[in-house]
C-alpha atoms as a PDB file:
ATOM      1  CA  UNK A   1     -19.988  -0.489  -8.200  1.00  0.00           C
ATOM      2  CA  UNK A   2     -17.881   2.418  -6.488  1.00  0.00           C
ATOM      3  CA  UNK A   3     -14.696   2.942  -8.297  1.00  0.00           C
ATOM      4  CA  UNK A   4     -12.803   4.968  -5.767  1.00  0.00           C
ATOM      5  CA  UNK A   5     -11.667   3.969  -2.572  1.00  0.00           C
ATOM      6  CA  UNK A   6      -9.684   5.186   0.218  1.00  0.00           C
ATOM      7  CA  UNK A   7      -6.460   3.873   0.548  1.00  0.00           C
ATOM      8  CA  UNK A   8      -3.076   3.938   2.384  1.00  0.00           C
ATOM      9  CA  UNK A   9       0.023   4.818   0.423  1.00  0.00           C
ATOM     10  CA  UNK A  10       3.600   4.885   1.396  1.00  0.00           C
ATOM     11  CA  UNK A  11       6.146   6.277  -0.795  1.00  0.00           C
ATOM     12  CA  UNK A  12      10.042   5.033  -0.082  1.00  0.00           C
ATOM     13  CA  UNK A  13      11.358   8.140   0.144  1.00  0.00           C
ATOM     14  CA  UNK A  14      11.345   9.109   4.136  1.00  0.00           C
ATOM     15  CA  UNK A  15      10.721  12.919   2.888  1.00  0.00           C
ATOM     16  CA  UNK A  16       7.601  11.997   0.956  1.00  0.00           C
ATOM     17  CA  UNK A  17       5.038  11.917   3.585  1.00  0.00           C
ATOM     18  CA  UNK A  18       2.557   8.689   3.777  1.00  0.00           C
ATOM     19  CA  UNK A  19      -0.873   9.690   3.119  1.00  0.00           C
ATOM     20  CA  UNK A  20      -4.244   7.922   2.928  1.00  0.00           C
ATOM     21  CA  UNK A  21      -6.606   9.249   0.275  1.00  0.00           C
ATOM     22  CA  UNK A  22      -9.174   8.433  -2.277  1.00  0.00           C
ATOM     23  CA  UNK A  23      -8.155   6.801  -5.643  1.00  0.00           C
ATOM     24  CA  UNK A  24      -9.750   5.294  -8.293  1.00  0.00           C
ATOM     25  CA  UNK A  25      -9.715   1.918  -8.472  1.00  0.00           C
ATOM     26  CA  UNK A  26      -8.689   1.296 -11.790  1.00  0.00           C
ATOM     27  CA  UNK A  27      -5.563  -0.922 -13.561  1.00  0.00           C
ATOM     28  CA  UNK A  28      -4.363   2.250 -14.907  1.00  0.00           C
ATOM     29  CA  UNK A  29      -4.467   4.400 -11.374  1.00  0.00           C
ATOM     30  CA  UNK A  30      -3.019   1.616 -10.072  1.00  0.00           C
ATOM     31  CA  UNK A  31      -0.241   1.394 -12.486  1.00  0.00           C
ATOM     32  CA  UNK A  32       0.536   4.962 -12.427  1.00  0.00           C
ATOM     33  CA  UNK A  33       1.077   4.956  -8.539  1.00  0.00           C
ATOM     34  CA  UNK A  34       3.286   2.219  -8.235  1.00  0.00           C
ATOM     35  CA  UNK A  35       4.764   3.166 -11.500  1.00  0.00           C
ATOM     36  CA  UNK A  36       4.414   0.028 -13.407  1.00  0.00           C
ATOM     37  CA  UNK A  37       3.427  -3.023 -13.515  1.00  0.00           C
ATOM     38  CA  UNK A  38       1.621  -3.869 -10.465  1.00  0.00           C
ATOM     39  CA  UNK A  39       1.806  -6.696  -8.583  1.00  0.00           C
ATOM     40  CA  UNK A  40       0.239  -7.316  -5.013  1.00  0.00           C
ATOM     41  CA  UNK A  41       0.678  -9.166  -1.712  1.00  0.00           C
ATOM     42  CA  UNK A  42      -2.205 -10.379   0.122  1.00  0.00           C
ATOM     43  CA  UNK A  43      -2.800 -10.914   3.689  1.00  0.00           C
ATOM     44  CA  UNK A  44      -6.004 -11.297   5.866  1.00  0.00           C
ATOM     45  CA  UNK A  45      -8.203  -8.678   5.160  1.00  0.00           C
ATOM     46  CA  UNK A  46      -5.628  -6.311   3.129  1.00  0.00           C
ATOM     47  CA  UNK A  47      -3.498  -6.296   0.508  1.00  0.00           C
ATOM     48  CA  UNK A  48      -0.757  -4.009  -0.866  1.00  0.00           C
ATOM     49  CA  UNK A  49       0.061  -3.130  -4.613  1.00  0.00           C
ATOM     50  CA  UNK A  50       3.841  -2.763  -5.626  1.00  0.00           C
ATOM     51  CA  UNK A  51       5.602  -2.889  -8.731  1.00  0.00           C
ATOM     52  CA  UNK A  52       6.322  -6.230  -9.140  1.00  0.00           C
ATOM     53  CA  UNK A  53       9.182  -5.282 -11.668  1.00  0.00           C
ATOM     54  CA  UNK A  54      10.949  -3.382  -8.558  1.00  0.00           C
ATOM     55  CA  UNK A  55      14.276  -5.254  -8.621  1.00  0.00           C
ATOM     56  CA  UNK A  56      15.008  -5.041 -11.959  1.00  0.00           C
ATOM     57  CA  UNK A  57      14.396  -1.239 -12.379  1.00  0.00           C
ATOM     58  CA  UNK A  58      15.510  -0.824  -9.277  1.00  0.00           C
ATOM     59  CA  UNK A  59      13.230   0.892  -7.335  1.00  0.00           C
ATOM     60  CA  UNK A  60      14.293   2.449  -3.990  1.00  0.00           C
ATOM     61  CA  UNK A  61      13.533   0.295  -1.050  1.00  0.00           C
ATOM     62  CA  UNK A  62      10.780   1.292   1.024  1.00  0.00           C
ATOM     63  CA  UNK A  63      11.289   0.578   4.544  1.00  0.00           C
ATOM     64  CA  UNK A  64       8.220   2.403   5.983  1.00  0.00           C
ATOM     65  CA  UNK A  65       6.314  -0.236   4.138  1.00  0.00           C
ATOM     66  CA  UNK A  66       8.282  -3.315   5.166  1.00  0.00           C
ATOM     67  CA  UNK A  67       7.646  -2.078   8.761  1.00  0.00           C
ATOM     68  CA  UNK A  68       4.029  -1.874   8.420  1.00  0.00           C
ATOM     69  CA  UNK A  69       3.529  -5.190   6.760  1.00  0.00           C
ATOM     70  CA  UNK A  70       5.724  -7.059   9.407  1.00  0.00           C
ATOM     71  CA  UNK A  71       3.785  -5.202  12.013  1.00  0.00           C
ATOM     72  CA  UNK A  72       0.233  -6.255  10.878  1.00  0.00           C
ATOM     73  CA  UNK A  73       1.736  -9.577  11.247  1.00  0.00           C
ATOM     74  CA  UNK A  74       3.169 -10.738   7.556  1.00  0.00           C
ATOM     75  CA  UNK A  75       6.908 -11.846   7.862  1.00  0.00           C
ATOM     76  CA  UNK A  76       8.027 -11.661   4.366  1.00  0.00           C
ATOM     77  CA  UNK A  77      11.315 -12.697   2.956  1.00  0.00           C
ATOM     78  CA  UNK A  78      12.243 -10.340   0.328  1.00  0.00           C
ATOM     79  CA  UNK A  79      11.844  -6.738   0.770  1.00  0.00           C
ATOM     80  CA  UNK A  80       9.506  -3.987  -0.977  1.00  0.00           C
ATOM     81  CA  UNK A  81      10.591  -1.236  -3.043  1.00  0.00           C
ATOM     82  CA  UNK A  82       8.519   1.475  -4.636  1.00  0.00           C
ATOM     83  CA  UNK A  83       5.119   2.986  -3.658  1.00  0.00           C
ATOM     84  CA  UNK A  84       3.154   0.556  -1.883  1.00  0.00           C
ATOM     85  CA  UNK A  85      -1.076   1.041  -2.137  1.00  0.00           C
ATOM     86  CA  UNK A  86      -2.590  -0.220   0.829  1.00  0.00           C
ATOM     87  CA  UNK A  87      -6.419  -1.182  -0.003  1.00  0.00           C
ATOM     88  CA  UNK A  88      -8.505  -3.862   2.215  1.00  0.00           C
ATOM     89  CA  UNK A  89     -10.705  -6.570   0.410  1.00  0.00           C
ATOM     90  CA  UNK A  90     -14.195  -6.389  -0.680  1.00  0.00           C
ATOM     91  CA  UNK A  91     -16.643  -8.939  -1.916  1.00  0.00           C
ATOM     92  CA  UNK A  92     -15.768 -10.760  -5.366  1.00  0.00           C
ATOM     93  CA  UNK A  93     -12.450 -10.085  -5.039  1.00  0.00           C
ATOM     94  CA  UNK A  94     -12.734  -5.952  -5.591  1.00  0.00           C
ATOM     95  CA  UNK A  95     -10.911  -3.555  -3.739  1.00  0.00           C
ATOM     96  CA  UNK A  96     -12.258  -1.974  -0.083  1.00  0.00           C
ATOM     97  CA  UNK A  97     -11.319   0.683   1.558  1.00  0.00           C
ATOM     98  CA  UNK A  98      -8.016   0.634   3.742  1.00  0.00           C
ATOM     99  CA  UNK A  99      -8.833  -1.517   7.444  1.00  0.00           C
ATOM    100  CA  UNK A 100      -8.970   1.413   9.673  1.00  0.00           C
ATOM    101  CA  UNK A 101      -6.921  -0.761  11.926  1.00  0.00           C
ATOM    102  CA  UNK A 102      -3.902  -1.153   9.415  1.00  0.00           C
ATOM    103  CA  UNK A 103      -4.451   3.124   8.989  1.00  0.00           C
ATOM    104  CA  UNK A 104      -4.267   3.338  12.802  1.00  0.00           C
ATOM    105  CA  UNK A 105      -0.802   1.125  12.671  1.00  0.00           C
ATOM    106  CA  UNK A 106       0.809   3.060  10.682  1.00  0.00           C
ATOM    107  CA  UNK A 107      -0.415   6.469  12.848  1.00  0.00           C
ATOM    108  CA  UNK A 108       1.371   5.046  15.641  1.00  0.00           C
ATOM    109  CA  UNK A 109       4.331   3.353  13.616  1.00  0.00           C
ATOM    110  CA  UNK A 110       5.131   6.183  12.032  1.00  0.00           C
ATOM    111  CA  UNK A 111       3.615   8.943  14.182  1.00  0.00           C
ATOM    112  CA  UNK A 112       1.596  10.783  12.135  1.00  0.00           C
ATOM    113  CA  UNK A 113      -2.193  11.697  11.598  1.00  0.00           C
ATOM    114  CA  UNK A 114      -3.833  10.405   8.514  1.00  0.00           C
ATOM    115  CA  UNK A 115      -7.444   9.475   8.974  1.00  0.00           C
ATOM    116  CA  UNK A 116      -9.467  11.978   7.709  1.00  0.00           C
END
């Protein structure tokens, strides 16, 4: 089983640039880039990891995020905070790859070049 996959990360800091890269799939990866415990939000054919501790640290809110999510057509009611790790689903409930069509979203939501 491939271990890395490419996915689409979003700091919350608007002068940290999003960026879609290859990570390594594992808890600990994981844990690092959303810097803690990670928790996840699922929709369709993607989900996104966050810290799911973000309100009580705090974390800074990350708007980019909440714009991308509400976009690909999740209306949520509370709002994200912290690095958010795109990755799409794969069979037996691993990770996949980012859906190219939630990397071309944010191109044009946030008007920037990512795919490689």
């Amino acid at each position: 089983m491939r271990q890395t996959r490419t996915a689409l990360i979003i700091p919350p800091r608007l002068s940290h640039p999003i960026r879609v890269e290859e990570i390594n799939t594992s808890l600990a990866i994981r844990q690092t880039l959303v810097e803690g415990n990670v928790g996840a939000i699922t929709w369709k054919d993607w989900h996104v990891y966050l810290n799911d501790e973000a309100d009580f640290i705090p974390l800074p809110l990350n708007a980019r995020a909440e714009v991308l999510v509400r976009e690909a057509g999740l209306h949520l009611e509370e709002t994200l905070s912290g690095t958010a790790v795109f990755l799409g689903h794969g069979s037996n409930g691993d990770d996949a790859d980012a859906p190219a069509h939630l990397i071309r979203l944010a191109e044009r939501l946030f008007d920037t070049e990512l795919a490689a």
